[in-house]
PDB file of N, CA and C in Angstrom:
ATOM      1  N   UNK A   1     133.868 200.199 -24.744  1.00  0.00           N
ATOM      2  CA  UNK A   1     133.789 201.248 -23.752  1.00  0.00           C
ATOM      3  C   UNK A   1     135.173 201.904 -23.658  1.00  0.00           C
ATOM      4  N   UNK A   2     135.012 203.099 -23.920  1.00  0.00           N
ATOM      5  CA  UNK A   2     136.353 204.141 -23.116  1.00  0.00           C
ATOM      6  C   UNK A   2     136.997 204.370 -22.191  1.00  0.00           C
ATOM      7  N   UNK A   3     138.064 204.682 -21.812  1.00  0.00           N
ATOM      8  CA  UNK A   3     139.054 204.663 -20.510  1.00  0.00           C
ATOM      9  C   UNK A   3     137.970 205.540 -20.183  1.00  0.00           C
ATOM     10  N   UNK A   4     137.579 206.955 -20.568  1.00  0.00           N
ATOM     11  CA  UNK A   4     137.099 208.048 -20.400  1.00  0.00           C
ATOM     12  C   UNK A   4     135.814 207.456 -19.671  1.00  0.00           C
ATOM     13  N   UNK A   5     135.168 206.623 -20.220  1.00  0.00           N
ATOM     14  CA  UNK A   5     133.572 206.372 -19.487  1.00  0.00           C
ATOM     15  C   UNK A   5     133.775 205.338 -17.978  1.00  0.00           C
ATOM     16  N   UNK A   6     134.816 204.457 -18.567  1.00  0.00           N
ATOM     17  CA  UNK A   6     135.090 203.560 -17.339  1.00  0.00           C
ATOM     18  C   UNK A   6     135.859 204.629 -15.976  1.00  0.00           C
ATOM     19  N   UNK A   7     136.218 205.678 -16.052  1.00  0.00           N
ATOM     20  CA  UNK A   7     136.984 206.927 -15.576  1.00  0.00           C
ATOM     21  C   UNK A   7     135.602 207.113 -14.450  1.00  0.00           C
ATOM     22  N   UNK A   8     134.271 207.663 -15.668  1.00  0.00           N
ATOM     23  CA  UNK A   8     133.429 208.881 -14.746  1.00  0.00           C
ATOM     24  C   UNK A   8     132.512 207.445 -14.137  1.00  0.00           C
ATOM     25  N   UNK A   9     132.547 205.883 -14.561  1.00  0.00           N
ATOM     26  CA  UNK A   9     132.039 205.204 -13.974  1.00  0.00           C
ATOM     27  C   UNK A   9     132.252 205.000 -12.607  1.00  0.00           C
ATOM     28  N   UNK A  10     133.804 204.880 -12.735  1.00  0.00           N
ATOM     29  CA  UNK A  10     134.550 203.901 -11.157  1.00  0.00           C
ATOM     30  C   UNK A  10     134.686 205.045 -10.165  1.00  0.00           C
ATOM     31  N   UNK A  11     134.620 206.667 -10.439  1.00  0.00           N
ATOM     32  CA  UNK A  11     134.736 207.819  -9.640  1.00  0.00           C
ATOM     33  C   UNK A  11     133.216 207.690  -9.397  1.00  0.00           C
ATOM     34  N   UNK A  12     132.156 207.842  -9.918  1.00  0.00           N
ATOM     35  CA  UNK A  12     130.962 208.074  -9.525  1.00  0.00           C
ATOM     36  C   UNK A  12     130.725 207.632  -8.131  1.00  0.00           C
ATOM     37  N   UNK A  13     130.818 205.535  -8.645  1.00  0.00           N
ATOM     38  CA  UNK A  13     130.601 204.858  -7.905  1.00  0.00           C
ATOM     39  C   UNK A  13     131.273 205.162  -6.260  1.00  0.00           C
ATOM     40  N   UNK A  14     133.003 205.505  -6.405  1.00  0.00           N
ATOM     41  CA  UNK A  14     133.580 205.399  -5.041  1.00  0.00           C
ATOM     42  C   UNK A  14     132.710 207.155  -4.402  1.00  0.00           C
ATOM     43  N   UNK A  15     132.459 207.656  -5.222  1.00  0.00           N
ATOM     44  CA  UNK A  15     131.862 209.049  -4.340  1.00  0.00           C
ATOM     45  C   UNK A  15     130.032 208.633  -3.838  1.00  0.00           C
ATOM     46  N   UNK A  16     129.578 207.994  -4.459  1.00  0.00           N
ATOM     47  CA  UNK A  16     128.295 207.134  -3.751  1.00  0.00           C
ATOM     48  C   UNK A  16     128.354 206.361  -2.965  1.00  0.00           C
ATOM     49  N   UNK A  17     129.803 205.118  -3.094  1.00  0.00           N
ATOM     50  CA  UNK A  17     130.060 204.702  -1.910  1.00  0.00           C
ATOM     51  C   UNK A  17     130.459 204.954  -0.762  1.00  0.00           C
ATOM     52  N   UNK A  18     131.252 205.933  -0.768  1.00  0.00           N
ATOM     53  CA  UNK A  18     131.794 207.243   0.547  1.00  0.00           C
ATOM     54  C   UNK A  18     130.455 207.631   1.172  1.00  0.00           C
ATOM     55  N   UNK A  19     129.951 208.243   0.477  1.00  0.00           N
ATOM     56  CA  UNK A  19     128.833 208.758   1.284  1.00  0.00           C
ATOM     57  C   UNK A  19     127.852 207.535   1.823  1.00  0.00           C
ATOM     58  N   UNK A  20     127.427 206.328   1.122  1.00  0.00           N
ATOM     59  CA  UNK A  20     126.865 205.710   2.092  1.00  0.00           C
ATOM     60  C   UNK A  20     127.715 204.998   3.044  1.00  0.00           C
ATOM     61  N   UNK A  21     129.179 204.704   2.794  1.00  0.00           N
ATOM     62  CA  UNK A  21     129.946 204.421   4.239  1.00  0.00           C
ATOM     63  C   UNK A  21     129.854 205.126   5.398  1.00  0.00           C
ATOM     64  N   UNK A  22     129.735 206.811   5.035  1.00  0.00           N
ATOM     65  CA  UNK A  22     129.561 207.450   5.916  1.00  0.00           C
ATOM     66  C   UNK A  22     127.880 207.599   6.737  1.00  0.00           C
ATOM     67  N   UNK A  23     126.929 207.492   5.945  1.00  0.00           N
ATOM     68  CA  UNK A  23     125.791 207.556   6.561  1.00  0.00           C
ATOM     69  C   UNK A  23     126.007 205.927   7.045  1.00  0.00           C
ATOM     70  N   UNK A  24     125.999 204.764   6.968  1.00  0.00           N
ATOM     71  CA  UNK A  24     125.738 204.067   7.691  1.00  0.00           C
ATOM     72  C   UNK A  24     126.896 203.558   8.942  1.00  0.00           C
ATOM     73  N   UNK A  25     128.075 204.209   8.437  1.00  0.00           N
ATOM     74  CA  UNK A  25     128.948 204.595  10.253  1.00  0.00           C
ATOM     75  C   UNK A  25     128.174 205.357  11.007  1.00  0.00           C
ATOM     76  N   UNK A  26     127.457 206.285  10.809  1.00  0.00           N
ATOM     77  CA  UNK A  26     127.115 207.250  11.732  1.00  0.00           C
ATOM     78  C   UNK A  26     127.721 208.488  11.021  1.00  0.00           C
ATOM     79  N   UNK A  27     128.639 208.478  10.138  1.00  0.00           N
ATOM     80  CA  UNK A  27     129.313 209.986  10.307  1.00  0.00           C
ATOM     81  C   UNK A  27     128.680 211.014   9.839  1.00  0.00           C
ATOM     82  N   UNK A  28     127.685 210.534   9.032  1.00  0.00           N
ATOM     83  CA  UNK A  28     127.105 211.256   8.001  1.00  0.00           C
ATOM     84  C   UNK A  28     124.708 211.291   8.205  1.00  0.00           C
ATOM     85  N   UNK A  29     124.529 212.019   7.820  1.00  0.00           N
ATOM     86  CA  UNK A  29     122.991 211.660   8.144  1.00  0.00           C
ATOM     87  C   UNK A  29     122.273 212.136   6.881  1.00  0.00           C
ATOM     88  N   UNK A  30     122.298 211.504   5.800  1.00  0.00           N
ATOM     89  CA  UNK A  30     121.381 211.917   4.648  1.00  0.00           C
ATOM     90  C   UNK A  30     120.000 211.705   4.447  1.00  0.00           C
ATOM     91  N   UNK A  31     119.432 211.522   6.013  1.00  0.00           N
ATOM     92  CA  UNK A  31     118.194 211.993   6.403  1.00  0.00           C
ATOM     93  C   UNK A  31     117.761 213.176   6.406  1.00  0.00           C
ATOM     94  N   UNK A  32     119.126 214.323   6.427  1.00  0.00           N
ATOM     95  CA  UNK A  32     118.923 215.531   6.753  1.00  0.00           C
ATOM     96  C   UNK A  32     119.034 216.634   5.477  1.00  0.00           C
ATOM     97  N   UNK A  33     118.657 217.623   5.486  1.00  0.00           N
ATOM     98  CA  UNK A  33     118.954 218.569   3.975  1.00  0.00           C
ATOM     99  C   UNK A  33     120.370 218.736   4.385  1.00  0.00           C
ATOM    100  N   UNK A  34     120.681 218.767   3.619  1.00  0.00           N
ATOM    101  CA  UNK A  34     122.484 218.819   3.231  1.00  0.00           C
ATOM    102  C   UNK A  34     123.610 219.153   2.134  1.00  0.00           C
ATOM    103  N   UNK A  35     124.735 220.039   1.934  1.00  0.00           N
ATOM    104  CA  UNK A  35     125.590 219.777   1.231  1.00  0.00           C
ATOM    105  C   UNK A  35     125.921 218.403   0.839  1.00  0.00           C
ATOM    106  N   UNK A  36     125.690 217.255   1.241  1.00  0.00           N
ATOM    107  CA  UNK A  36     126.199 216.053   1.276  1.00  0.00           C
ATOM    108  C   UNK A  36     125.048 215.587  -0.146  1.00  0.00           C
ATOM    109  N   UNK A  37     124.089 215.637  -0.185  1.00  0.00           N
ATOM    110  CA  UNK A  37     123.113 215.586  -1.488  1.00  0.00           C
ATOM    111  C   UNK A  37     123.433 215.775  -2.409  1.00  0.00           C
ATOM    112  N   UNK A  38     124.567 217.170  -2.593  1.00  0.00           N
ATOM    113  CA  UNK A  38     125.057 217.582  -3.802  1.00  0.00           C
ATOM    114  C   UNK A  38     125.618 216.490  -4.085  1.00  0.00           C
ATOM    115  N   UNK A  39     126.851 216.470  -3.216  1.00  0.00           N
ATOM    116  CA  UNK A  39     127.441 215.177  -3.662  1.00  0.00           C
ATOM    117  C   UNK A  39     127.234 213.846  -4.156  1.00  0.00           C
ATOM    118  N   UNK A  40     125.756 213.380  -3.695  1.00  0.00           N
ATOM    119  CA  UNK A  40     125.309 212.366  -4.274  1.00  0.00           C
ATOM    120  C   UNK A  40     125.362 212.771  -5.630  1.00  0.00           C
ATOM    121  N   UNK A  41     124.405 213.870  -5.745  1.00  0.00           N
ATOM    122  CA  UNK A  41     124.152 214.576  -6.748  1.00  0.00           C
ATOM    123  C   UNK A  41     125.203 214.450  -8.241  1.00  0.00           C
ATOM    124  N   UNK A  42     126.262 214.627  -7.844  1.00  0.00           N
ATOM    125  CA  UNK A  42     127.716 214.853  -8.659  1.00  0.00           C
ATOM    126  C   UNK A  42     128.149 213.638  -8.612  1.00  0.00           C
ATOM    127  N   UNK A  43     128.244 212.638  -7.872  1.00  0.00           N
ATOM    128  CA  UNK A  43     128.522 210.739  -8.261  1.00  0.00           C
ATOM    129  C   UNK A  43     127.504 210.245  -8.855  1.00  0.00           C
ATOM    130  N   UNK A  44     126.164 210.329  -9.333  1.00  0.00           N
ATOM    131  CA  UNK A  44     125.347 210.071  -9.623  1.00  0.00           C
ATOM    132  C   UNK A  44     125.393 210.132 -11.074  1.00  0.00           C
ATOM    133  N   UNK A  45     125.597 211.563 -11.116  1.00  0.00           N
ATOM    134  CA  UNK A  45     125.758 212.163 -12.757  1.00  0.00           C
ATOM    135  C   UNK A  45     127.346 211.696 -13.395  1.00  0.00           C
ATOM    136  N   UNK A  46     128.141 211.287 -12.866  1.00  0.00           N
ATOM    137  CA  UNK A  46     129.452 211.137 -13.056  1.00  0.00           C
ATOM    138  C   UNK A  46     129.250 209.114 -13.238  1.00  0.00           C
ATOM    139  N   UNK A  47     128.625 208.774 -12.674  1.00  0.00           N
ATOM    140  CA  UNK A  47     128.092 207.219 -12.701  1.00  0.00           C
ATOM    141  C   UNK A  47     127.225 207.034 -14.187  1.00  0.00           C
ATOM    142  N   UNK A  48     126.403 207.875 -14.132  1.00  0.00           N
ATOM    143  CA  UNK A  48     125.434 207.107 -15.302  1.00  0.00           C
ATOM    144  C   UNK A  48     126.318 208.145 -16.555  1.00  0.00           C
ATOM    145  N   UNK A  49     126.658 209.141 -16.335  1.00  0.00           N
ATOM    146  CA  UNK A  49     126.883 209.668 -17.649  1.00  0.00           C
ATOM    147  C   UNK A  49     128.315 208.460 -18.615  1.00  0.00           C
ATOM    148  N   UNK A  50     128.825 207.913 -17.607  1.00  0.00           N
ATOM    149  CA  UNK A  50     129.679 206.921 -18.154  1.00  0.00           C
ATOM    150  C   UNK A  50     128.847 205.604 -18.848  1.00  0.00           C
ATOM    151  N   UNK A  51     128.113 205.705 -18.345  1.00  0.00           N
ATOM    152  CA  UNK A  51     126.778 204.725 -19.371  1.00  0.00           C
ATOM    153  C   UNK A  51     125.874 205.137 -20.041  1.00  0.00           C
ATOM    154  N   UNK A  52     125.425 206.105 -19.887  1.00  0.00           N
ATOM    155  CA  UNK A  52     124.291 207.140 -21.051  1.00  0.00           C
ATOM    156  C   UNK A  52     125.335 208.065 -22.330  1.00  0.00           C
ATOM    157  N   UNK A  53     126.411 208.789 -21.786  1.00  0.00           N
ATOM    158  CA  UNK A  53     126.864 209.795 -22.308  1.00  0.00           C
ATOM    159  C   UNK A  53     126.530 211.118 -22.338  1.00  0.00           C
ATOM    160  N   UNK A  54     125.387 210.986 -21.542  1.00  0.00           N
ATOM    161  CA  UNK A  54     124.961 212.115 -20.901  1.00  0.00           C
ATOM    162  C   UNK A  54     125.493 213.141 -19.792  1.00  0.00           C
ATOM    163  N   UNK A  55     126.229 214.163 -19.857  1.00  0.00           N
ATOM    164  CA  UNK A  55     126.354 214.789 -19.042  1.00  0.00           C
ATOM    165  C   UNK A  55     125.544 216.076 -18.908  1.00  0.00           C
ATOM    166  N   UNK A  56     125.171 216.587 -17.804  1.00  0.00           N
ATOM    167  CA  UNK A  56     124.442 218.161 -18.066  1.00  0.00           C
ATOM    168  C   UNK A  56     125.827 219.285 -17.985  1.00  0.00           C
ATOM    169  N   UNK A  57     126.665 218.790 -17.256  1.00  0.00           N
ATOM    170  CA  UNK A  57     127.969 219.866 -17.515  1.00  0.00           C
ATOM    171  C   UNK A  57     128.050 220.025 -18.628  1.00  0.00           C
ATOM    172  N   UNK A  58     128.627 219.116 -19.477  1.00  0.00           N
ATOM    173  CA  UNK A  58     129.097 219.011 -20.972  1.00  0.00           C
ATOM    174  C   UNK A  58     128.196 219.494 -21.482  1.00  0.00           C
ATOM    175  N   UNK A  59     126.537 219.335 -21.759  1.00  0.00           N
ATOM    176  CA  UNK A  59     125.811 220.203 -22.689  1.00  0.00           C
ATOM    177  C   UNK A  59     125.820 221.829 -22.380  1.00  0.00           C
ATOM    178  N   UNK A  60     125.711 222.296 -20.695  1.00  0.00           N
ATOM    179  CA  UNK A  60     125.741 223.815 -20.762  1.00  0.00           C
ATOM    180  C   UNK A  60     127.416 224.492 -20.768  1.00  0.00           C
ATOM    181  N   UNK A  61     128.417 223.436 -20.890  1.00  0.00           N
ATOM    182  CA  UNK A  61     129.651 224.421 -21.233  1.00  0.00           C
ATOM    183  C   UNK A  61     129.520 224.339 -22.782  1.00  0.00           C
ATOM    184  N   UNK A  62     128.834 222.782 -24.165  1.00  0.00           N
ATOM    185  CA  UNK A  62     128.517 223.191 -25.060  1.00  0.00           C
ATOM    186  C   UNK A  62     128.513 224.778 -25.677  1.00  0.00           C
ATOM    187  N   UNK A  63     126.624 224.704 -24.568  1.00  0.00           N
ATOM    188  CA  UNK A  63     126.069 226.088 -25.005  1.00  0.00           C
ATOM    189  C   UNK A  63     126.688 226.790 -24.634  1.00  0.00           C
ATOM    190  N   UNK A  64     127.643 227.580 -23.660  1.00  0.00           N
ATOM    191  CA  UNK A  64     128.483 228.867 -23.384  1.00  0.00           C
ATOM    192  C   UNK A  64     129.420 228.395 -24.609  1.00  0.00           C
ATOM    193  N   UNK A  65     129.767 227.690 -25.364  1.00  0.00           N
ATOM    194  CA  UNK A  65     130.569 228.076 -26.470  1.00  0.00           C
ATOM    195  C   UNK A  65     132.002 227.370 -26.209  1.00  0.00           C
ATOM    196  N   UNK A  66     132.249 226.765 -25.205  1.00  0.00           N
ATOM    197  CA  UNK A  66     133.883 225.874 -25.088  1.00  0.00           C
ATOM    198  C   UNK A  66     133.900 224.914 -26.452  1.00  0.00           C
ATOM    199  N   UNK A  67     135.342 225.083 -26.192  1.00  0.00           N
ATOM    200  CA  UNK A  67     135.679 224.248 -27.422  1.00  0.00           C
ATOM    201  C   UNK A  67     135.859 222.545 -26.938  1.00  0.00           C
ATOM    202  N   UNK A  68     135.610 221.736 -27.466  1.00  0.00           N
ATOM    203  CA  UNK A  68     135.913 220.652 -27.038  1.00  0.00           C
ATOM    204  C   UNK A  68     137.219 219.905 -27.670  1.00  0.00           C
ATOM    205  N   UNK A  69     137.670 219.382 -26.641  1.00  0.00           N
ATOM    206  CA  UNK A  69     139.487 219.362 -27.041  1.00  0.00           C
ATOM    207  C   UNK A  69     139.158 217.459 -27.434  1.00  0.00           C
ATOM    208  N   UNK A  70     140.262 217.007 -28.338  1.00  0.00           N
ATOM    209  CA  UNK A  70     140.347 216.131 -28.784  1.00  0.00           C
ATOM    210  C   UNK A  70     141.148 215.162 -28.317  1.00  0.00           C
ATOM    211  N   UNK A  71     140.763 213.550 -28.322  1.00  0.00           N
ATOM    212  CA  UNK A  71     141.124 212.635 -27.185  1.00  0.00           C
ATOM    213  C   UNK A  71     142.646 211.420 -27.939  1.00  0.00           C
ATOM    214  N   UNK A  72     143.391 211.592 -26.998  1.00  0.00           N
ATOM    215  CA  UNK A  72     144.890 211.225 -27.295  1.00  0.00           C
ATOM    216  C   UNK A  72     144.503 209.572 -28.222  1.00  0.00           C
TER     217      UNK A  72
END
């Protein structure tokens, strides 16, 4: 495994864990429609893509044509 995957693993995770620290303090209510979903949304994809290699960012900046830069 890669620094790079263990990277979008351990960020995923602390942005899934934030948010359920916050819904179960009270601070947060992801009972409700919310900006806060996205965010699951974006730790979620940042979590598994470090275990699949799947990202959907990475395939549609692919298709717009970015170049992909090469790893130290």
């Amino acid at each position: 495994m890669t620094v790079e995957r263990i990277v979008r693993i351990i960020a995923g995770f602390f942005i899934m864990l934030s948010l359920a620290l916050a819904h179960f303090s009270g601070s947060a209510d992801l009972a409700q429609p919310s900006w806060q979903w996205f965010t699951a949304f974006v730790g979620f994809n940042l979590f598994q893509s470090g275990f699949t290699r799947f990202c959907p960012l990475d395939t549609l900046l692919k298709k717009a044509g970015v170049k992909q830069g090469c790893s130290l």
